[in-house]
Protein backbone atom coordinates (compact mmCIF):
# COMPACT_ATOMS: atom_id res chain seq x y z
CA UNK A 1 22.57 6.90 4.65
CA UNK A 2 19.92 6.80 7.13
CA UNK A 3 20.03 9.56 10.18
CA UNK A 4 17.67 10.09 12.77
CA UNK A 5 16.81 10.35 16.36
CA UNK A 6 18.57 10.35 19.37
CA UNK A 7 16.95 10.10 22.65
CA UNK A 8 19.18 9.52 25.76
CA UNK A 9 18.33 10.13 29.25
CA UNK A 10 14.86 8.80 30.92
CA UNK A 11 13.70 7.87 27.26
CA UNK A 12 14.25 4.40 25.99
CA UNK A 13 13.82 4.91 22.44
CA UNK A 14 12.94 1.97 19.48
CA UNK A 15 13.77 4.49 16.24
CA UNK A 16 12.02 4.20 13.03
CA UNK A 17 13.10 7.12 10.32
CA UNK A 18 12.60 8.42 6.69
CA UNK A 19 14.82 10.39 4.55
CA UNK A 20 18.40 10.77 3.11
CA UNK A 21 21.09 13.19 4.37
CA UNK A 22 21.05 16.32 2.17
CA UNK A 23 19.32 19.85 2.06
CA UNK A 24 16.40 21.33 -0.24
CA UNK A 25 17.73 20.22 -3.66
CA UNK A 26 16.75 17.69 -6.33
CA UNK A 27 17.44 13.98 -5.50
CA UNK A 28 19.16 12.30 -7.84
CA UNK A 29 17.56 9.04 -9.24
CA UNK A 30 14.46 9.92 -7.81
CA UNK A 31 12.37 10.26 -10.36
CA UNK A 32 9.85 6.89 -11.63
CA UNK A 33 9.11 7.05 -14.43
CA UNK A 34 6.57 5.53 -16.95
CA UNK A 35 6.37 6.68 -21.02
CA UNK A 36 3.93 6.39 -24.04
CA UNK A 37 4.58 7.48 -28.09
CA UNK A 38 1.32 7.96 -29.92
CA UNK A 39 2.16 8.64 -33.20
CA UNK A 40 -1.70 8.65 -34.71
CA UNK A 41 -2.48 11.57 -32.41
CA UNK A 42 1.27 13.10 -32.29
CA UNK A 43 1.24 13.05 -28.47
CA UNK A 44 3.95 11.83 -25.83
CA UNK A 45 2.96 10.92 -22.72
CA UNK A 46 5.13 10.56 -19.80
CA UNK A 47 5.09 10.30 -15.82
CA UNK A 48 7.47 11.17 -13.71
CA UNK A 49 8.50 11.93 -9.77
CA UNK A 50 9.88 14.51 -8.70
CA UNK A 51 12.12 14.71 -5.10
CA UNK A 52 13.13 16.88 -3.07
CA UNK A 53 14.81 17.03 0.89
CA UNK A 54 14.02 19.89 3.31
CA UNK A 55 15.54 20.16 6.89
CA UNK A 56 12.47 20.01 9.38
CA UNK A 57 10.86 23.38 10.77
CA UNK A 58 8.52 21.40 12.96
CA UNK A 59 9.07 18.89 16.05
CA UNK A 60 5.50 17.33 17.03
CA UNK A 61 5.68 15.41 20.45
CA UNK A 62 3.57 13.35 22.25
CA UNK A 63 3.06 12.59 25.91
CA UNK A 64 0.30 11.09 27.75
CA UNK A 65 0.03 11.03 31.74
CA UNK A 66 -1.27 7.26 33.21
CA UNK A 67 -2.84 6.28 36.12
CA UNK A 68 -4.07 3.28 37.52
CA UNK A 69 -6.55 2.28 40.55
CA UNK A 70 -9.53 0.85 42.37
CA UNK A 71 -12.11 3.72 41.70
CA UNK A 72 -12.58 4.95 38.39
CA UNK A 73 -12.71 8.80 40.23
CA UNK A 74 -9.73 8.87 41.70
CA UNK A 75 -7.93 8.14 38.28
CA UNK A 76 -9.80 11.06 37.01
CA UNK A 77 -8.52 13.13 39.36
CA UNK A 78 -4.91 11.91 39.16
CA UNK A 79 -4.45 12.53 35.71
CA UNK A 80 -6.22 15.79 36.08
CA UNK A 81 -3.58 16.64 38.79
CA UNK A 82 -0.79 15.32 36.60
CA UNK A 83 -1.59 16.73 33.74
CA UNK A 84 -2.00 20.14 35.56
CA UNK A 85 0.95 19.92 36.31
CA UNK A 86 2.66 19.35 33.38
CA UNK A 87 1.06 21.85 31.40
CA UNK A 88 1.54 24.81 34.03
CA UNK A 89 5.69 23.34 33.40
CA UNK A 90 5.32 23.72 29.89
CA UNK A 91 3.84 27.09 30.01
CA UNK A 92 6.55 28.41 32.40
CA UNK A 93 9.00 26.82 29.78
CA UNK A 94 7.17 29.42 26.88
CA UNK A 95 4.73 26.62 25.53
CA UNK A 96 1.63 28.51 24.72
CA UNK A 97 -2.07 26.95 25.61
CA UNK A 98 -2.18 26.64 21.70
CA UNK A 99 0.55 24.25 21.03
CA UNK A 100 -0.82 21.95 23.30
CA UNK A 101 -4.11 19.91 22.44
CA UNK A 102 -5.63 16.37 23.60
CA UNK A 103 -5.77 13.70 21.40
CA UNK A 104 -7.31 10.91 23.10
CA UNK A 105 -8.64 11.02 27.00
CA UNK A 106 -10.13 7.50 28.23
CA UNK A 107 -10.79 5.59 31.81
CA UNK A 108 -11.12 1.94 31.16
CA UNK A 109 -11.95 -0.75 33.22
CA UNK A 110 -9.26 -3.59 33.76
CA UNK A 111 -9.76 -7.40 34.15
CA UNK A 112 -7.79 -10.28 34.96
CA UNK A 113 -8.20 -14.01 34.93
CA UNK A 114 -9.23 -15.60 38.53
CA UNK A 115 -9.53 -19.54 38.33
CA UNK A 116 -10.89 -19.36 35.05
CA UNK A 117 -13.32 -16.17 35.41
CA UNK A 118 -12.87 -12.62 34.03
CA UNK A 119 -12.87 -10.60 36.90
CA UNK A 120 -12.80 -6.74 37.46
CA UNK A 121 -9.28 -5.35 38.87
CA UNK A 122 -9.51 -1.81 38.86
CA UNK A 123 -9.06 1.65 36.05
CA UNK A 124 -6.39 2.68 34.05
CA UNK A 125 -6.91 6.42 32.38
CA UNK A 126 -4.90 7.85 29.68
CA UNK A 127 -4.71 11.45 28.72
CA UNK A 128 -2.45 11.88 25.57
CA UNK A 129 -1.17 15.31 24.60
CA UNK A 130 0.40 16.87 21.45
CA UNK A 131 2.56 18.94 21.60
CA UNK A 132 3.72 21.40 18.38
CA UNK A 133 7.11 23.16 18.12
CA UNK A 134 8.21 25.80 15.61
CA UNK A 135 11.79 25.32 16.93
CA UNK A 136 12.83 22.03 16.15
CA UNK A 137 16.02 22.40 18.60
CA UNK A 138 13.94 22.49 21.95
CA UNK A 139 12.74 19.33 20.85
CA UNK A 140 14.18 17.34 23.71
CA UNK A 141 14.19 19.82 26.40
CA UNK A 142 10.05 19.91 25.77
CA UNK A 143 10.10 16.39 26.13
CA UNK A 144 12.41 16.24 29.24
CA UNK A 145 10.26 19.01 30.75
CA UNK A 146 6.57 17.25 29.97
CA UNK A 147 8.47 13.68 31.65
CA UNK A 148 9.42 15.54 34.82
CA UNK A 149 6.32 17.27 35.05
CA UNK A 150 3.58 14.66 35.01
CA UNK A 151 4.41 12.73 31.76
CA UNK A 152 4.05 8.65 32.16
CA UNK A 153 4.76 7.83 28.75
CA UNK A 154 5.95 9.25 24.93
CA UNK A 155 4.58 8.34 22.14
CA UNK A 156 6.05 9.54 19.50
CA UNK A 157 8.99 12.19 18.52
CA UNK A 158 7.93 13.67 14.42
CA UNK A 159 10.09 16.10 13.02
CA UNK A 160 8.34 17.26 9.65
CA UNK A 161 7.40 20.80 8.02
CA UNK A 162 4.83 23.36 8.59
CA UNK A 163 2.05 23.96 6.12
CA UNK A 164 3.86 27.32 4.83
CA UNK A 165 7.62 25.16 4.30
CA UNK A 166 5.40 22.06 2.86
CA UNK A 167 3.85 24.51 0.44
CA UNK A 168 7.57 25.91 -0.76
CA UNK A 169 9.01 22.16 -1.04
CA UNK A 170 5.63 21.14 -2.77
CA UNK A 171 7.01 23.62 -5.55
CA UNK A 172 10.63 22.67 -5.91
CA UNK A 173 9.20 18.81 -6.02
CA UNK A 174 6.79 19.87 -9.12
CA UNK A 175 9.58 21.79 -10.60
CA UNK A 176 11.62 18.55 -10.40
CA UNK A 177 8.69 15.71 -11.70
CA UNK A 178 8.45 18.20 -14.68
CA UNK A 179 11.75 18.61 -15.54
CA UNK A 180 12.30 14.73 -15.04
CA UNK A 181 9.40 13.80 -17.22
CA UNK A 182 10.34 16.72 -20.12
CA UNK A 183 13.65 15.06 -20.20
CA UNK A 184 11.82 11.87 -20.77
CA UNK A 185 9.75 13.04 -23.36
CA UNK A 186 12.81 14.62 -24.88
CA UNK A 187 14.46 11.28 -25.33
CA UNK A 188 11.62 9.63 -26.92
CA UNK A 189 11.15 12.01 -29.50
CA UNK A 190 14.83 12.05 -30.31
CA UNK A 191 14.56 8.06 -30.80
CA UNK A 192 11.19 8.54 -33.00
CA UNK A 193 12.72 11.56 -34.73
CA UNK A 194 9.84 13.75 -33.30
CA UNK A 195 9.94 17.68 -31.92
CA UNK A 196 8.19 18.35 -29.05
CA UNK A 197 6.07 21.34 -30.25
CA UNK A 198 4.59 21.89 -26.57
CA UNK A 199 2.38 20.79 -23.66
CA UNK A 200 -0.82 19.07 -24.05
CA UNK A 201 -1.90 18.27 -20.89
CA UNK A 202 -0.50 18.14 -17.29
CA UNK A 203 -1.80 16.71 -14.11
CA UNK A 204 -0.51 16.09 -10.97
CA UNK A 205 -0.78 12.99 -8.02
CA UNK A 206 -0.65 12.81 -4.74
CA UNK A 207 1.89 14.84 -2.74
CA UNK A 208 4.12 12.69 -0.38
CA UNK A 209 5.62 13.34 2.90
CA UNK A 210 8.23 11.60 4.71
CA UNK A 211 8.76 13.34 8.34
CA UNK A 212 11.48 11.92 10.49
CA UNK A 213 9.82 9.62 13.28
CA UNK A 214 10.84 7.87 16.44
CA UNK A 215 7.93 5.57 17.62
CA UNK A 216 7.05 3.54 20.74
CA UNK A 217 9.32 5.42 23.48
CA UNK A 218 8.86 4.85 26.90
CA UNK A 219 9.30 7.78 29.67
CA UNK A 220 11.59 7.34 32.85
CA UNK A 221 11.52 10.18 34.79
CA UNK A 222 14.05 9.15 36.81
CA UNK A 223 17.29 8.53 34.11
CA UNK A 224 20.02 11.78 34.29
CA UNK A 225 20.99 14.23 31.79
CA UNK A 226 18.98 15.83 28.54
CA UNK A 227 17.22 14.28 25.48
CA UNK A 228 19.31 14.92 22.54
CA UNK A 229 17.04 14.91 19.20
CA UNK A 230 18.99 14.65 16.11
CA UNK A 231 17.35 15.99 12.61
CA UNK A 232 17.65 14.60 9.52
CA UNK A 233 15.76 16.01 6.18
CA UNK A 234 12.16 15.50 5.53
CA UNK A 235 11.63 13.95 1.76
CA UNK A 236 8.94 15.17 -0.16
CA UNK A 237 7.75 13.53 -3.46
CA UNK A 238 5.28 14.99 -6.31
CA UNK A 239 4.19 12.85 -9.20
CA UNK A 240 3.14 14.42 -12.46
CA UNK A 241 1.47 12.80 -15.39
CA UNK A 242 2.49 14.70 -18.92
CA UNK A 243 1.47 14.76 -22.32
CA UNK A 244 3.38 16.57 -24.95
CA UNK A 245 2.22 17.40 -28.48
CA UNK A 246 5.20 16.13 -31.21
CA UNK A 247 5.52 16.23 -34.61
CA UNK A 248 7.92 15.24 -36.87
């Protein structure tokens, strides 16, 4: 079962998300698996995933502020004034200077087609914002206030863990690849009438993340009512690649 967001009022929202309903626990079936008996060395080898769910801690928003015209200058100076303004709404709302950073600023020119010839009509700038939360619940009231303040457009809505939860969860998905691939290992020695006597080596892949997204949304400052964001778990998957020594 599939949950994710919910934006209503002045955001028209096309919803893509990740993740199962559940809290920070083992998924079951999770685990992919892949197993080898070498009998001539007296090894097992065996790799497994390992899966866990975590609610999000961390709501990552962004906003850019448009604007369109004949001189390339006066866009500048719109979007400077818009932005302005949205950031001084954000700070009275308790959004420090350090939650907020650019990621992309540009003034391009614009063409259209005349009677066959590329023509020059006008500048469109773009000043994209992110925008990092450590309470997940304000969410949509940071998004409502960045729209009424300046905002043209959202582009995306990620609800996903900080580096200090990711580094917790990265744990309880180990614990769970090694646990899955010792059961594994378990079996096959049972079926070759082998022991496992121990470890022999252990390495581990890449660690996967799967925040809850909404992309493509599209700001109307003028709809009623609040943004509702609704949360669903962030899944987190560790691979580990095993060998055991066996002996029978």
């Amino acid at each position: 079962m599939h949950r994710g967001i919910l934006a209503t009022v002045g955001v028209a929202v096309l919803l893509a998300t990740a993740g199962c309903v559940g809290s920070l626990a083992p998924t079951d079936g999770a685990s992919a698996r892949t197993q080898q008996l070498d009998r001539e060395s007296g090894t097992i080898g065996v790799s497994a995933t390992g899966q866990v769910e975590a609610e999000p801690d961390q709501a990552i928003v962004q906003v850019a502020v448009l604007a369109r015209g004949d001189d390339a200058n006066a866009v500048r100076e719109r979007i400077a004034e818009n932005a302005t303004q949205m950031r001084e709404a954000l700070r009275r709302a308790g959004i420090g200077d350090d939650q907020i950073r650019t990621v992309a600023f540009r003034i391009d020119q614009e063409y259209r087609e005349v009677e066959g010839e590329r023509r020059p009509a006008g500048f469109e700038g773009v000043h994209a914002f992110e925008i990092t939360l450590s309470n997940v619940s304000r969410a949509g009231a940071i998004l409502d206030t960045a729209v009424a303040n300046g905002a043209d457009r959202v582009d995306s809505v990620e609800l996903t863990l900080s580096d200090e939860r990711r580094r917790a969860v990265r744990s309880e998905a180990l614990r769970d690849a090694m646990e899955n691939a010792r059961a594994d290992a378990d079996v096959i020695a049972e079926s070759a009438n082998l022991t496992i006597s121990g470890v022999h080596t252990a390495t581990t892949g890449d660690l996967n993340f799967s925040p809850v997204r909404a992309e493509a949304l599209s700001a109307d400052a003028g709809g009623g009512g609040g943004t509702s964001i609704e949360s669903g778990p962030v899944t987190v998957t560790a691979q580990v690649q095993v060998t055991y020594n066996a002996s029978g």
